[in-house]
C-alpha atoms as a PDB file:
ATOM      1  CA  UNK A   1      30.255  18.244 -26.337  1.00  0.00           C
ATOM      2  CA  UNK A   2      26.417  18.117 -26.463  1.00  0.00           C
ATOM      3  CA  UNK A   3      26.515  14.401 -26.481  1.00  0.00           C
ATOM      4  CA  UNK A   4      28.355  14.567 -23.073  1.00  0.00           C
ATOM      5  CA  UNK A   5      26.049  17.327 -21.807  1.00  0.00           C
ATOM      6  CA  UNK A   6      23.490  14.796 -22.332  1.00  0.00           C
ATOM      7  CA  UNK A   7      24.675  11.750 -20.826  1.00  0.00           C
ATOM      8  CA  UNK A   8      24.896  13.403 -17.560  1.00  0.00           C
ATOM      9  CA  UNK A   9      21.585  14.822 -17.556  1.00  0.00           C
ATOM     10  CA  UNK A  10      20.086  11.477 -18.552  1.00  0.00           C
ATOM     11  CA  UNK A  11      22.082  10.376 -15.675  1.00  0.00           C
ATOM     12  CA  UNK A  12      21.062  12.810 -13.142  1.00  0.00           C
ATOM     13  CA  UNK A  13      17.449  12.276 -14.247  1.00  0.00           C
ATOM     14  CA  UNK A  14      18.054   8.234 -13.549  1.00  0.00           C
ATOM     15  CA  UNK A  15      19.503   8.841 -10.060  1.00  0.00           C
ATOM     16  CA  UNK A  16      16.768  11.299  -9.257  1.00  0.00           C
ATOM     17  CA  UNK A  17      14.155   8.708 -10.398  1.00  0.00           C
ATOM     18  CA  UNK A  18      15.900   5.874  -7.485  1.00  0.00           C
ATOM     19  CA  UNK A  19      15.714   8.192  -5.504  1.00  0.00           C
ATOM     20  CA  UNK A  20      12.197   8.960  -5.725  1.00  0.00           C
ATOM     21  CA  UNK A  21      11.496   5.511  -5.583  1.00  0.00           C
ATOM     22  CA  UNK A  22      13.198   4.758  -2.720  1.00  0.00           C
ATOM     23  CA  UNK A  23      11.036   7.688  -1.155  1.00  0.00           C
ATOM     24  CA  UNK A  24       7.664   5.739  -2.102  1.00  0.00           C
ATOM     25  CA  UNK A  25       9.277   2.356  -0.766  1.00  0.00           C
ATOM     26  CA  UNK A  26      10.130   4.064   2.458  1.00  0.00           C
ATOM     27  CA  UNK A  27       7.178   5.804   2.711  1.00  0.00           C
ATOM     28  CA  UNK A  28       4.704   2.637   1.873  1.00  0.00           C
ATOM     29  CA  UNK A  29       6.603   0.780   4.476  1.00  0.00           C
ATOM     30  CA  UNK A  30       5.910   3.555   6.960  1.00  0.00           C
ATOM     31  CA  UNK A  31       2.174   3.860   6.205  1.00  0.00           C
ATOM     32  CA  UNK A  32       2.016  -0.126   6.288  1.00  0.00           C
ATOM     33  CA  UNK A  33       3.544  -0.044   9.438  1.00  0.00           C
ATOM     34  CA  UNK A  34       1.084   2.303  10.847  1.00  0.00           C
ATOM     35  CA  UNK A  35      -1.893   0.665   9.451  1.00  0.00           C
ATOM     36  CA  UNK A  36      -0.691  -2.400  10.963  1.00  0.00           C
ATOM     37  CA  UNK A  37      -0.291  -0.469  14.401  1.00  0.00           C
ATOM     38  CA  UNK A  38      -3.754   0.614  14.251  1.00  0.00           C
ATOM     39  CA  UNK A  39      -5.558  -2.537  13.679  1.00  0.00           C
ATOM     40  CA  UNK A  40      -3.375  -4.404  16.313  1.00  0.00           C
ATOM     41  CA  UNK A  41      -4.807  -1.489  18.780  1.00  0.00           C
ATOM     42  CA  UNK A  42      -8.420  -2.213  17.780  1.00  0.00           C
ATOM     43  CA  UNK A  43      -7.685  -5.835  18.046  1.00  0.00           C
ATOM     44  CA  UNK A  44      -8.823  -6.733  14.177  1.00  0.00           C
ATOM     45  CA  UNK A  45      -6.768  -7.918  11.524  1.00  0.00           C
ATOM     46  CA  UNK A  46      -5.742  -5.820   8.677  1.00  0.00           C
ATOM     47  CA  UNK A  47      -7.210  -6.419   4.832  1.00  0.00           C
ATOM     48  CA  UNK A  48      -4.871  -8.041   2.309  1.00  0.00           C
ATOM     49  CA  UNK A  49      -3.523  -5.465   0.394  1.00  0.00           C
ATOM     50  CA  UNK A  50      -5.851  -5.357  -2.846  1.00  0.00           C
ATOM     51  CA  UNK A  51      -8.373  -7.372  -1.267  1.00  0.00           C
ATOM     52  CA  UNK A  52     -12.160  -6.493  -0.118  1.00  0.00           C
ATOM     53  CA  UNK A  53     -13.197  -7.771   3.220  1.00  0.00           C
ATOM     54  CA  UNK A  54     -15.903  -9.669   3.276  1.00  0.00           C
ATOM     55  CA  UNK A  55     -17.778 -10.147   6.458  1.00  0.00           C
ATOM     56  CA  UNK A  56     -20.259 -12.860   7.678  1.00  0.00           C
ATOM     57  CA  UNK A  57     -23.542 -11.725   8.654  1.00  0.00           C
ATOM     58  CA  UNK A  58     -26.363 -13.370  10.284  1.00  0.00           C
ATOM     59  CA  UNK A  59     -29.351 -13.897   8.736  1.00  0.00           C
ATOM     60  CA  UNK A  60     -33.018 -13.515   9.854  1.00  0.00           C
ATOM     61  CA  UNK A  61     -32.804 -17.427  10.348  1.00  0.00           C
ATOM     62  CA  UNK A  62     -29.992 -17.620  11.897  1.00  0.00           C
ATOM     63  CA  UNK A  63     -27.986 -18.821   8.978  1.00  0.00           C
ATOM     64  CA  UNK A  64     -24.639 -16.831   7.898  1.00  0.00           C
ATOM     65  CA  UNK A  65     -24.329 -15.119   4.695  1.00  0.00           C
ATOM     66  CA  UNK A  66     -21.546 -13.473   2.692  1.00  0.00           C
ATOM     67  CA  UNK A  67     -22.033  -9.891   2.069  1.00  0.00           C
ATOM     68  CA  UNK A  68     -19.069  -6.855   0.534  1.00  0.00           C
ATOM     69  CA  UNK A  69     -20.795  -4.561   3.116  1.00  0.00           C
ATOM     70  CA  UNK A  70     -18.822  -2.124   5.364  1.00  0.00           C
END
């Protein structure tokens, strides 16, 4: 009997961990989504996800440079 009582908490716990990620899938594709919104408003592209932009900046003569400023 406690064998039994078992199983179906293990099992409960496994559908309540789908269902959480589910949740976070749902959820990333909504903030993805909005992120992508936003930067299509302010006409700029969005950074790759786990990726630093890296912008080009002029130097003093007049060459371009790399630089991780933001």
């Amino acid at each position: 009997m406690m064998q039994l009582h078992y199983m179906i908490e293990r099992k409960e716990r496994q559908e309540e961990h789908r269902e959480s990620r589910k949740r976070q899938q749902e959820w990333t594709g909504l903030f993805t989504s909005l992120v992508g919104g936003i930067a299509t408003a302010f006409e700029v592209e969005p950074p790759a996800a786990g990726k630093r932009n890296k912008k080009k900046r002029k130097t003093q003569d007049n060459s371009y440079s790399s630089s991780d400023e933001s």
